[in-house]
PDB file of N, CA and C in Angstrom:
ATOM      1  N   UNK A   1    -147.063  77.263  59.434  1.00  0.00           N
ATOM      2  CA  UNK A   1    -146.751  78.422  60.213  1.00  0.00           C
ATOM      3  C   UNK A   1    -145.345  78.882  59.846  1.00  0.00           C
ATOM      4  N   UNK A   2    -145.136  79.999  59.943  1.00  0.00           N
ATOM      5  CA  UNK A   2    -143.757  80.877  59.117  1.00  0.00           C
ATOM      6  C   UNK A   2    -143.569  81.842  60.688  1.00  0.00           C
ATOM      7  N   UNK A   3    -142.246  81.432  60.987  1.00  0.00           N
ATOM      8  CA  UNK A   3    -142.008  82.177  62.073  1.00  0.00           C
ATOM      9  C   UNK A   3    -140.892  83.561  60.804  1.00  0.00           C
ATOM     10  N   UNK A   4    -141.026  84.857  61.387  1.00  0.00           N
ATOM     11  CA  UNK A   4    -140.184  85.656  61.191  1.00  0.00           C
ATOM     12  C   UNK A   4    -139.486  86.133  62.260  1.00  0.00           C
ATOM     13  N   UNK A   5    -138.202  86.246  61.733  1.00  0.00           N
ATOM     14  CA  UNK A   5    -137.052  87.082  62.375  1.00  0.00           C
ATOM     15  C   UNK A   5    -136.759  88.709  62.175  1.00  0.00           C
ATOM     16  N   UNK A   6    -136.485  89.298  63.810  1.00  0.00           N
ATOM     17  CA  UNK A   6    -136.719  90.761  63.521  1.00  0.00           C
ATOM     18  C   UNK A   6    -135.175  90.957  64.194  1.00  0.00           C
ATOM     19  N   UNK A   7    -134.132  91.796  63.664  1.00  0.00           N
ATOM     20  CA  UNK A   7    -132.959  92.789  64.348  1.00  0.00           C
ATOM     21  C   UNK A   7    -133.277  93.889  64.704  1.00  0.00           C
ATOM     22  N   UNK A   8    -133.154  94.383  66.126  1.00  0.00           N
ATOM     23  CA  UNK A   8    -133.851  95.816  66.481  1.00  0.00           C
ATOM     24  C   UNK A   8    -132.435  96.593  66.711  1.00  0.00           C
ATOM     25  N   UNK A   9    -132.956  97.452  65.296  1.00  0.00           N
ATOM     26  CA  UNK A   9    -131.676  98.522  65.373  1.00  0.00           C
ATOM     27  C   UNK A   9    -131.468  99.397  66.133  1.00  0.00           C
ATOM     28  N   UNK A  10    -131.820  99.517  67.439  1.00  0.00           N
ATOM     29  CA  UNK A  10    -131.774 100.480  68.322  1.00  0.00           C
ATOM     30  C   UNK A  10    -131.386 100.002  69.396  1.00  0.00           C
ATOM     31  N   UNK A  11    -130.353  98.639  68.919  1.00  0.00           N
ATOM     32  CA  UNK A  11    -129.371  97.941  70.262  1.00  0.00           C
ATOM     33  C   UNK A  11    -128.191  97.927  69.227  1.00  0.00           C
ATOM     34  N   UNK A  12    -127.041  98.073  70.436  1.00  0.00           N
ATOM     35  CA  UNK A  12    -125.572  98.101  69.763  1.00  0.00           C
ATOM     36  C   UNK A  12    -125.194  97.163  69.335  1.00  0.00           C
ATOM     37  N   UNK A  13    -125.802  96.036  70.173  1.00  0.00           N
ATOM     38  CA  UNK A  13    -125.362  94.283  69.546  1.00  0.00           C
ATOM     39  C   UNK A  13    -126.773  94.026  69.474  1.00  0.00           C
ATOM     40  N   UNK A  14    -127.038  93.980  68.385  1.00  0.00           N
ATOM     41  CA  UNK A  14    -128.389  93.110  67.756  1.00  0.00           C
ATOM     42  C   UNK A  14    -128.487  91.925  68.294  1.00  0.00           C
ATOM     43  N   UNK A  15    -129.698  91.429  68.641  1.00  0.00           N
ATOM     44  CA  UNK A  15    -130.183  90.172  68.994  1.00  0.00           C
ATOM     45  C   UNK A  15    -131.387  89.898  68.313  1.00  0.00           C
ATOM     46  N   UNK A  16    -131.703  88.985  68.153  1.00  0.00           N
ATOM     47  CA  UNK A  16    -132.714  88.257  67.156  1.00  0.00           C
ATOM     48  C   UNK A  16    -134.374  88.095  68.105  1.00  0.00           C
ATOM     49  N   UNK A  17    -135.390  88.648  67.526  1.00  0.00           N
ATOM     50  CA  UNK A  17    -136.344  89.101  68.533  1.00  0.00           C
ATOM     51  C   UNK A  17    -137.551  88.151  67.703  1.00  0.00           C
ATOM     52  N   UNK A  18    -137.596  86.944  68.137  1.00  0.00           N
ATOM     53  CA  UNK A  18    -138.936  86.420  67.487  1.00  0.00           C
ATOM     54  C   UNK A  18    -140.194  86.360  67.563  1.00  0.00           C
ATOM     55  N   UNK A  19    -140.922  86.551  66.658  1.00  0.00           N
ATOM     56  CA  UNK A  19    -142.651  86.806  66.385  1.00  0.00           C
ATOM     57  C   UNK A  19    -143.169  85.861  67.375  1.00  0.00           C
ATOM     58  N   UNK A  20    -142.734  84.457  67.326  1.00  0.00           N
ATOM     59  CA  UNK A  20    -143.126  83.461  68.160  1.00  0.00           C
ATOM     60  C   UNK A  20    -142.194  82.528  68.295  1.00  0.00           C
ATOM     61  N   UNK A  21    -141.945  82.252  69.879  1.00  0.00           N
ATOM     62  CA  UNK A  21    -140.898  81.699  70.399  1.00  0.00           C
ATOM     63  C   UNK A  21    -141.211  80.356  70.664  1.00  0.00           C
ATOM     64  N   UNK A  22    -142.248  79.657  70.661  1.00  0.00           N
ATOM     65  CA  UNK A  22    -142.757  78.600  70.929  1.00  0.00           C
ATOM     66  C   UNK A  22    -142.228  77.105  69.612  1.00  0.00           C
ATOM     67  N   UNK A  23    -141.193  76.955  69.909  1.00  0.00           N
ATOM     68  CA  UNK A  23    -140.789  75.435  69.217  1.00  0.00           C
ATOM     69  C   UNK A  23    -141.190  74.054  69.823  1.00  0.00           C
ATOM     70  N   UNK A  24    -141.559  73.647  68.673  1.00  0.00           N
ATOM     71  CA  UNK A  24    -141.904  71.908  68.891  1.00  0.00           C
ATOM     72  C   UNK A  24    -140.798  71.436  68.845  1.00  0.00           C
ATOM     73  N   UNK A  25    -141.304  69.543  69.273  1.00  0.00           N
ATOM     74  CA  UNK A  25    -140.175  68.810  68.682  1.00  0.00           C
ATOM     75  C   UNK A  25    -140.370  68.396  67.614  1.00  0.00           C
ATOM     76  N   UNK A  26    -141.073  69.102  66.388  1.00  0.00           N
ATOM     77  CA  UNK A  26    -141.033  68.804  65.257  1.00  0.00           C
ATOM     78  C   UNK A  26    -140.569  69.990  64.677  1.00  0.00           C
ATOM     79  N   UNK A  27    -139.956  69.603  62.861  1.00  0.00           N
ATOM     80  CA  UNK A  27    -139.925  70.609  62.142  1.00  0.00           C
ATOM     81  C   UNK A  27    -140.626  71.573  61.815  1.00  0.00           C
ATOM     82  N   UNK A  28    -140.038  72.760  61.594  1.00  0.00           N
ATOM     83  CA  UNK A  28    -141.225  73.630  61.392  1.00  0.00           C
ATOM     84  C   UNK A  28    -141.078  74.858  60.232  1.00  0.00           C
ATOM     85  N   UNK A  29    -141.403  75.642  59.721  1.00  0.00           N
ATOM     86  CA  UNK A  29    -141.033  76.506  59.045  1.00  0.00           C
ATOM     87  C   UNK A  29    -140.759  77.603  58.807  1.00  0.00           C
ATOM     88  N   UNK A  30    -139.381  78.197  59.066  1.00  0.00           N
ATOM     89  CA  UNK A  30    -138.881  79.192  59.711  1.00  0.00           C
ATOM     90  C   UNK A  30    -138.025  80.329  58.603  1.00  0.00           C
ATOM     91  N   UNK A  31    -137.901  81.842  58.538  1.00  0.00           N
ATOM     92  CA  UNK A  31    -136.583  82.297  58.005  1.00  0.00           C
ATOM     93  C   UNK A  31    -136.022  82.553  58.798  1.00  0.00           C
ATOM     94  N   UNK A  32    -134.605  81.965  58.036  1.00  0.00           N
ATOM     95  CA  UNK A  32    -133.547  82.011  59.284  1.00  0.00           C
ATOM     96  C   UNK A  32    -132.734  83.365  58.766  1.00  0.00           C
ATOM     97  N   UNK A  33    -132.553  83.625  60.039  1.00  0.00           N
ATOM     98  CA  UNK A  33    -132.054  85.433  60.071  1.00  0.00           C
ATOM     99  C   UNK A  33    -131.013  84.757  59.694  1.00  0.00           C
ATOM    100  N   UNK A  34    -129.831  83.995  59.890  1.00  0.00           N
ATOM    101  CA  UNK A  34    -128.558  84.302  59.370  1.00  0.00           C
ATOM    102  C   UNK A  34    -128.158  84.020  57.668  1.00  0.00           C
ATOM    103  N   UNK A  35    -129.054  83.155  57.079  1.00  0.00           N
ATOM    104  CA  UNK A  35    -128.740  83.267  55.271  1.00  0.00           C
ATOM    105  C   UNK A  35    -130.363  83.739  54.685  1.00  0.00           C
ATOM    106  N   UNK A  36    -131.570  84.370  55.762  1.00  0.00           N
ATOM    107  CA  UNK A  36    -132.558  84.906  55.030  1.00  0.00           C
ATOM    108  C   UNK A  36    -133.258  84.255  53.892  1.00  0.00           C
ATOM    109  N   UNK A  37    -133.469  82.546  53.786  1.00  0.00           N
ATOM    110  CA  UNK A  37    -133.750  81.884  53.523  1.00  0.00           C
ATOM    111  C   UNK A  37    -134.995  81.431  54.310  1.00  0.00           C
ATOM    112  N   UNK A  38    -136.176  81.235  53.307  1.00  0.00           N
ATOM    113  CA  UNK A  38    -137.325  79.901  54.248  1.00  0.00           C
ATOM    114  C   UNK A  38    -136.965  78.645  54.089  1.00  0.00           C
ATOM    115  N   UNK A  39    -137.015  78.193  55.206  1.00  0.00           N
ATOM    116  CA  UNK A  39    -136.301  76.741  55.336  1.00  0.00           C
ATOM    117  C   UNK A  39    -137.299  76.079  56.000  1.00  0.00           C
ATOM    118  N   UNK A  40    -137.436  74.860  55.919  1.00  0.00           N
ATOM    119  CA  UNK A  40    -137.942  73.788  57.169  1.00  0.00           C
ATOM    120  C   UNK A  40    -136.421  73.717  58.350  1.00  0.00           C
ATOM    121  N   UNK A  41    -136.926  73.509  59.332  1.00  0.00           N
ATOM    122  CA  UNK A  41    -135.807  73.023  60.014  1.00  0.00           C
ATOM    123  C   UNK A  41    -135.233  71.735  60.209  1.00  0.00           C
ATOM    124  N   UNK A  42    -134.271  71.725  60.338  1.00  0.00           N
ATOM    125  CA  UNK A  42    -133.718  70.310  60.730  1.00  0.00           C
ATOM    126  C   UNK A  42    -133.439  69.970  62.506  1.00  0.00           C
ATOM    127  N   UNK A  43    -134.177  69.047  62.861  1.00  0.00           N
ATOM    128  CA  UNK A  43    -134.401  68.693  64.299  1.00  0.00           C
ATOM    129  C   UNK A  43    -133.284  67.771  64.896  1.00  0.00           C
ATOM    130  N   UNK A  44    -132.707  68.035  65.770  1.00  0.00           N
ATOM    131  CA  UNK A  44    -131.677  66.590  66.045  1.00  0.00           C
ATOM    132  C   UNK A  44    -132.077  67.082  68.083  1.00  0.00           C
ATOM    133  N   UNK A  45    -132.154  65.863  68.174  1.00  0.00           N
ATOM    134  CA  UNK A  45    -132.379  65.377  69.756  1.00  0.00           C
ATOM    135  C   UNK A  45    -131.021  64.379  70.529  1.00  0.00           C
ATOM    136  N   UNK A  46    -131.398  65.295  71.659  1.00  0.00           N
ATOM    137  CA  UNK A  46    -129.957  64.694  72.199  1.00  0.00           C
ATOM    138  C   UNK A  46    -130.159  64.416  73.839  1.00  0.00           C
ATOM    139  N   UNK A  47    -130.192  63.013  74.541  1.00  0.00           N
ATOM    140  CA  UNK A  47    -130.063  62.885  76.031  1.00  0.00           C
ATOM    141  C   UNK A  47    -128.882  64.244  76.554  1.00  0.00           C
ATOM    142  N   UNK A  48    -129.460  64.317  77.421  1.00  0.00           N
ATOM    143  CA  UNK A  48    -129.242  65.343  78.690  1.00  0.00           C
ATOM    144  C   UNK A  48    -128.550  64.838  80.036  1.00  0.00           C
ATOM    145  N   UNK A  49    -127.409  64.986  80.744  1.00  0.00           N
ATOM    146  CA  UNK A  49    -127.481  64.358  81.960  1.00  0.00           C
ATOM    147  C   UNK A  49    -128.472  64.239  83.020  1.00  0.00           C
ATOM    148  N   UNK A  50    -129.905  65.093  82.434  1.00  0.00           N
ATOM    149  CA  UNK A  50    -130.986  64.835  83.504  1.00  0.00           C
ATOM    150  C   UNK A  50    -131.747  63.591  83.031  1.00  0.00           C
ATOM    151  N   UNK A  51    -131.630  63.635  81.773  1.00  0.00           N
ATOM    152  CA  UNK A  51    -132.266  62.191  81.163  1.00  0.00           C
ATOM    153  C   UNK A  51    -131.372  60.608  81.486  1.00  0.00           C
ATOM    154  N   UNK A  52    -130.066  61.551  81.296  1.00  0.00           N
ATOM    155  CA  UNK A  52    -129.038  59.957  82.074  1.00  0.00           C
ATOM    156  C   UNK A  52    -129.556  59.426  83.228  1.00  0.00           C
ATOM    157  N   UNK A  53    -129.927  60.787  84.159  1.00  0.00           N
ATOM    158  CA  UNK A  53    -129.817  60.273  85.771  1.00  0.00           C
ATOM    159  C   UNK A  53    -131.766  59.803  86.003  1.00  0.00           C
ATOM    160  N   UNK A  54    -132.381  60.445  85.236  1.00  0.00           N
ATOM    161  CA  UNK A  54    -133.279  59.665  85.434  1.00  0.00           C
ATOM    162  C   UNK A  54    -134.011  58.296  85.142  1.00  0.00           C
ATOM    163  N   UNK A  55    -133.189  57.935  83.601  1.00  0.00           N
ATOM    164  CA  UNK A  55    -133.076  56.520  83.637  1.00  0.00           C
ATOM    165  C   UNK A  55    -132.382  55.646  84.447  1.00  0.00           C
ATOM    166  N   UNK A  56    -131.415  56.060  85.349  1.00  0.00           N
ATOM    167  CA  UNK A  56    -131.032  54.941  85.970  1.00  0.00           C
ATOM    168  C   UNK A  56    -131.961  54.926  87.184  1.00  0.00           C
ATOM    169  N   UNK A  57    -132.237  56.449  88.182  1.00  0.00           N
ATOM    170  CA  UNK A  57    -133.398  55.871  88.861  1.00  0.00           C
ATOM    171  C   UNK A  57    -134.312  55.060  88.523  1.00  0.00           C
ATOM    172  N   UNK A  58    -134.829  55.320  87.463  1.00  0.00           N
ATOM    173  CA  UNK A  58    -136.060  54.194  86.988  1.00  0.00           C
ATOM    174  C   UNK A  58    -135.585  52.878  87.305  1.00  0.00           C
ATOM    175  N   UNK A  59    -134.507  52.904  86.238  1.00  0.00           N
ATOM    176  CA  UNK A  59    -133.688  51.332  86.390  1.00  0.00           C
ATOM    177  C   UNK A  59    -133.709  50.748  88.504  1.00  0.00           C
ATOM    178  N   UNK A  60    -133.602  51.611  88.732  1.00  0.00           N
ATOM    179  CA  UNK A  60    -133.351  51.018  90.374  1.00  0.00           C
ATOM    180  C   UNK A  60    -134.707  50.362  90.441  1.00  0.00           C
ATOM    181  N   UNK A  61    -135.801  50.976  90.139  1.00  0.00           N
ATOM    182  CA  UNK A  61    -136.780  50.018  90.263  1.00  0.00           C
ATOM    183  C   UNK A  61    -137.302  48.978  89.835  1.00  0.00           C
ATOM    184  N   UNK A  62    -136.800  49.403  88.105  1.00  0.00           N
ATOM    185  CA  UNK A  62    -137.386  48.328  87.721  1.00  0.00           C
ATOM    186  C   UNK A  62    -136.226  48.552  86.376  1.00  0.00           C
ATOM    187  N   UNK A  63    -135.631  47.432  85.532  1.00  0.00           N
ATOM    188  CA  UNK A  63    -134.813  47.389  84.450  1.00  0.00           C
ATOM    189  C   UNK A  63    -135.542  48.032  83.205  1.00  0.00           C
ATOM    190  N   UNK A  64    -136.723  47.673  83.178  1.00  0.00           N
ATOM    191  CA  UNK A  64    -137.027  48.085  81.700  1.00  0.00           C
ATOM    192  C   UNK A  64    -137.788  49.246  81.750  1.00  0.00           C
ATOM    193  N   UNK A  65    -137.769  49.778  83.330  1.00  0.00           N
ATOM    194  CA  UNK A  65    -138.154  51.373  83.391  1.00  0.00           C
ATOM    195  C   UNK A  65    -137.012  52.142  82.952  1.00  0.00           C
ATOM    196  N   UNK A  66    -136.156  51.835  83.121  1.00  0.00           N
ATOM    197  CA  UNK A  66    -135.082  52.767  83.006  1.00  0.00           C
ATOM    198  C   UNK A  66    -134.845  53.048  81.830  1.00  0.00           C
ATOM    199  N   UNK A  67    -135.474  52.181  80.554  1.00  0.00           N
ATOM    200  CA  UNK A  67    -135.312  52.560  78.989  1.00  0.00           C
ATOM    201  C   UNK A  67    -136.460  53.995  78.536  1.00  0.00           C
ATOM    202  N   UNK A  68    -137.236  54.025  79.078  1.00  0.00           N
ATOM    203  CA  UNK A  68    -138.448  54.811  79.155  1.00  0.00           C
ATOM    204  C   UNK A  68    -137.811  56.194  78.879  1.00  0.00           C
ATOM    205  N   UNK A  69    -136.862  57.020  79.291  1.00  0.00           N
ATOM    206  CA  UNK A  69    -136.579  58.256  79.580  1.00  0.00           C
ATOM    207  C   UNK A  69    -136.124  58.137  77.836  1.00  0.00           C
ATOM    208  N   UNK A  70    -135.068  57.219  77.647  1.00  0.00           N
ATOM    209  CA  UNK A  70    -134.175  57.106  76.592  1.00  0.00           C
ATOM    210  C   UNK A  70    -134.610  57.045  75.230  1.00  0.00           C
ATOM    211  N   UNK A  71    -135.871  56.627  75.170  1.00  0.00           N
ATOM    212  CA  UNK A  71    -136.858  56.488  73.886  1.00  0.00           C
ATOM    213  C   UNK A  71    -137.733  57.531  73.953  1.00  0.00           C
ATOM    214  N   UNK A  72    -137.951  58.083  74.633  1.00  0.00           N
ATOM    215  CA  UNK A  72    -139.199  59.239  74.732  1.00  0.00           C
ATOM    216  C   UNK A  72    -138.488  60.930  74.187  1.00  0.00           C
ATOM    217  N   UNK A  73    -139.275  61.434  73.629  1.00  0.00           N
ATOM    218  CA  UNK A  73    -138.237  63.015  72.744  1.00  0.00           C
ATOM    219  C   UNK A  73    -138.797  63.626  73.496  1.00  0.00           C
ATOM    220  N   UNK A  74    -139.453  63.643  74.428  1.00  0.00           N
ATOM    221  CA  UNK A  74    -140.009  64.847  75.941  1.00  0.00           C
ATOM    222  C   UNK A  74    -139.188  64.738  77.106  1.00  0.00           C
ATOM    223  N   UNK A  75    -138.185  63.630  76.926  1.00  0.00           N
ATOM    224  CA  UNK A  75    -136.886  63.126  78.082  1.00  0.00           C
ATOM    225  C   UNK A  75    -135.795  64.121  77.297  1.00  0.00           C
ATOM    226  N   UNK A  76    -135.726  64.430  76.366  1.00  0.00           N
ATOM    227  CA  UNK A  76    -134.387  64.682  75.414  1.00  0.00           C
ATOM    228  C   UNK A  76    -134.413  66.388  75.177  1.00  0.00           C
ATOM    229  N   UNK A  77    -133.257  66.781  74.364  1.00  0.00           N
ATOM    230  CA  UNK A  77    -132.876  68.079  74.410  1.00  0.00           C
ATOM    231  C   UNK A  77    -133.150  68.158  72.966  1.00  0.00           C
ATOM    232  N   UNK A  78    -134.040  69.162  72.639  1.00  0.00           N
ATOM    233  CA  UNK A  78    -134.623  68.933  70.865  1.00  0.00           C
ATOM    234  C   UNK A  78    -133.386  70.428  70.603  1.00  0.00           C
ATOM    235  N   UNK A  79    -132.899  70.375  69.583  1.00  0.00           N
ATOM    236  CA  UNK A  79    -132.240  71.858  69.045  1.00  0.00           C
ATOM    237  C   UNK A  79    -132.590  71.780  67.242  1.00  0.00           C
ATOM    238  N   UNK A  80    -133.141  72.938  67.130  1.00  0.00           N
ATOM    239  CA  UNK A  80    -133.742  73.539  65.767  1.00  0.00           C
ATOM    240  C   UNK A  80    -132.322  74.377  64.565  1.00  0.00           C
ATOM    241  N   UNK A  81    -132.003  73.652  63.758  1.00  0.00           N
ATOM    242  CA  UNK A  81    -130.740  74.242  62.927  1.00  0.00           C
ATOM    243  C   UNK A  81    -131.542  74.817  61.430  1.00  0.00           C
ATOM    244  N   UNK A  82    -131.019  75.446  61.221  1.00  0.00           N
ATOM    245  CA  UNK A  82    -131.063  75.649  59.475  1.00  0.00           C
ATOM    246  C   UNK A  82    -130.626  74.658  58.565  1.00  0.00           C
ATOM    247  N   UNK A  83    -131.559  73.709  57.822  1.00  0.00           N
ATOM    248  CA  UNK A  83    -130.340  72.947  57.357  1.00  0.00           C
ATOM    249  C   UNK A  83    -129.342  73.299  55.959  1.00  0.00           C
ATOM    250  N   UNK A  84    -129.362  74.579  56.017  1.00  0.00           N
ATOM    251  CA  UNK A  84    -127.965  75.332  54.519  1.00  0.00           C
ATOM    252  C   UNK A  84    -127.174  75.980  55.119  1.00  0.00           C
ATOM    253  N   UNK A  85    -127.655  76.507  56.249  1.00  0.00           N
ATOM    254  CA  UNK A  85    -125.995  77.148  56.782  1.00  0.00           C
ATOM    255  C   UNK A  85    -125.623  76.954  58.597  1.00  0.00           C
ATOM    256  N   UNK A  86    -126.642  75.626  58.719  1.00  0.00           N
ATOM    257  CA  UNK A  86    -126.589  74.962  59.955  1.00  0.00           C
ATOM    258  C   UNK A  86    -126.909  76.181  61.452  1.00  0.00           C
ATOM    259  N   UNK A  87    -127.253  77.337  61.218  1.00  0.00           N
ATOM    260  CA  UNK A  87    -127.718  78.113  62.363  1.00  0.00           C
ATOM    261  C   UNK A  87    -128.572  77.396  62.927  1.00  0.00           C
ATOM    262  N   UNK A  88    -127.967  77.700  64.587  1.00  0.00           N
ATOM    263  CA  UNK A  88    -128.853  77.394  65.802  1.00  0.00           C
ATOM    264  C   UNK A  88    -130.106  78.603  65.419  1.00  0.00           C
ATOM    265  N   UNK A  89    -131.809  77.883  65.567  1.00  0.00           N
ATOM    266  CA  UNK A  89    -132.567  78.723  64.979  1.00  0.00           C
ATOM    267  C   UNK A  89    -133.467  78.786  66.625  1.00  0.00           C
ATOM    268  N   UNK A  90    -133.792  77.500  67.039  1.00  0.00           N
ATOM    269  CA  UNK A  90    -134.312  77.280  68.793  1.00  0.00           C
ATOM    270  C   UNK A  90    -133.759  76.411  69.164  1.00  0.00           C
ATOM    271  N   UNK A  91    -134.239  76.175  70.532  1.00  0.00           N
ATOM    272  CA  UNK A  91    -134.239  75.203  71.466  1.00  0.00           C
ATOM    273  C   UNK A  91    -135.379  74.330  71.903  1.00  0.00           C
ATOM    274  N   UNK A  92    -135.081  73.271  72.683  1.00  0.00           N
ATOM    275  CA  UNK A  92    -136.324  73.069  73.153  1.00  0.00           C
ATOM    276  C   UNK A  92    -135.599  72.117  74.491  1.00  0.00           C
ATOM    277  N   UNK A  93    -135.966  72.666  75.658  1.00  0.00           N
ATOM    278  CA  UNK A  93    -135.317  71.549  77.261  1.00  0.00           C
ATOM    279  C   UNK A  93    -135.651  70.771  77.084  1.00  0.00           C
ATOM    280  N   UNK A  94    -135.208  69.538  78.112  1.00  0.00           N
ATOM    281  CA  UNK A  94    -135.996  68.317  77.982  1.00  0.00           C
ATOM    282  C   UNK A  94    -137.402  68.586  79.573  1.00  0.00           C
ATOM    283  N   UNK A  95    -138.214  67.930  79.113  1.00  0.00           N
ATOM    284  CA  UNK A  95    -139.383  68.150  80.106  1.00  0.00           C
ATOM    285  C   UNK A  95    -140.214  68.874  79.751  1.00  0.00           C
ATOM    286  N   UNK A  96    -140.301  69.987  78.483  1.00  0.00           N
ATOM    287  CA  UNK A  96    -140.758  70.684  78.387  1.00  0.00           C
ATOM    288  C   UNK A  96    -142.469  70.203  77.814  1.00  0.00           C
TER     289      UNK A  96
END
């Protein structure tokens, strides 16, 4: 799948209007509006303070619940870069 990027010239500050907004937490294959390159993306995942605080609830119940949030990439904050000129390309929350 090839997501494209559109600039709608009929705003004073352009914003980036995508075909399809729907990101995984996997790579995917995108042109990235800022070097107009097809790229795969590069994925990096990152705990969230909602993922902090819900491993330690776990932990209150039980110790090796509380690792559960920390290993799982549906607990975590996925962000989608370009990997040649490092543009933020998506997002993805954690929970999603």
């Amino acid at each position: 799948m090839i997501i494209f990027f559109f600039e709608d010239p009929s705003l004073n500050n352009p914003t980036n209007i995508f075909l399809n907004q729907r990101w995984g937490r996997h790579s995917i294959e995108v042109v990235c509006p800022n070097c107009h390159t097809t790229v795969r993306t590069r994925v990096e995942t990152s705990s969230t303070i909602i993922t902090i605080i819900l491993a330690i609830l776990l932990a209150l119940f039980c110790l090796c619940l509380g690792l559960i949030p920390l290993c799982m990439s549906s607990c975590k904050k996925t962000i989608h870069y370009c990997p040649n000129c490092n543009y933020i390309l998506g997002k993805v929350d954690e929970f999603e």
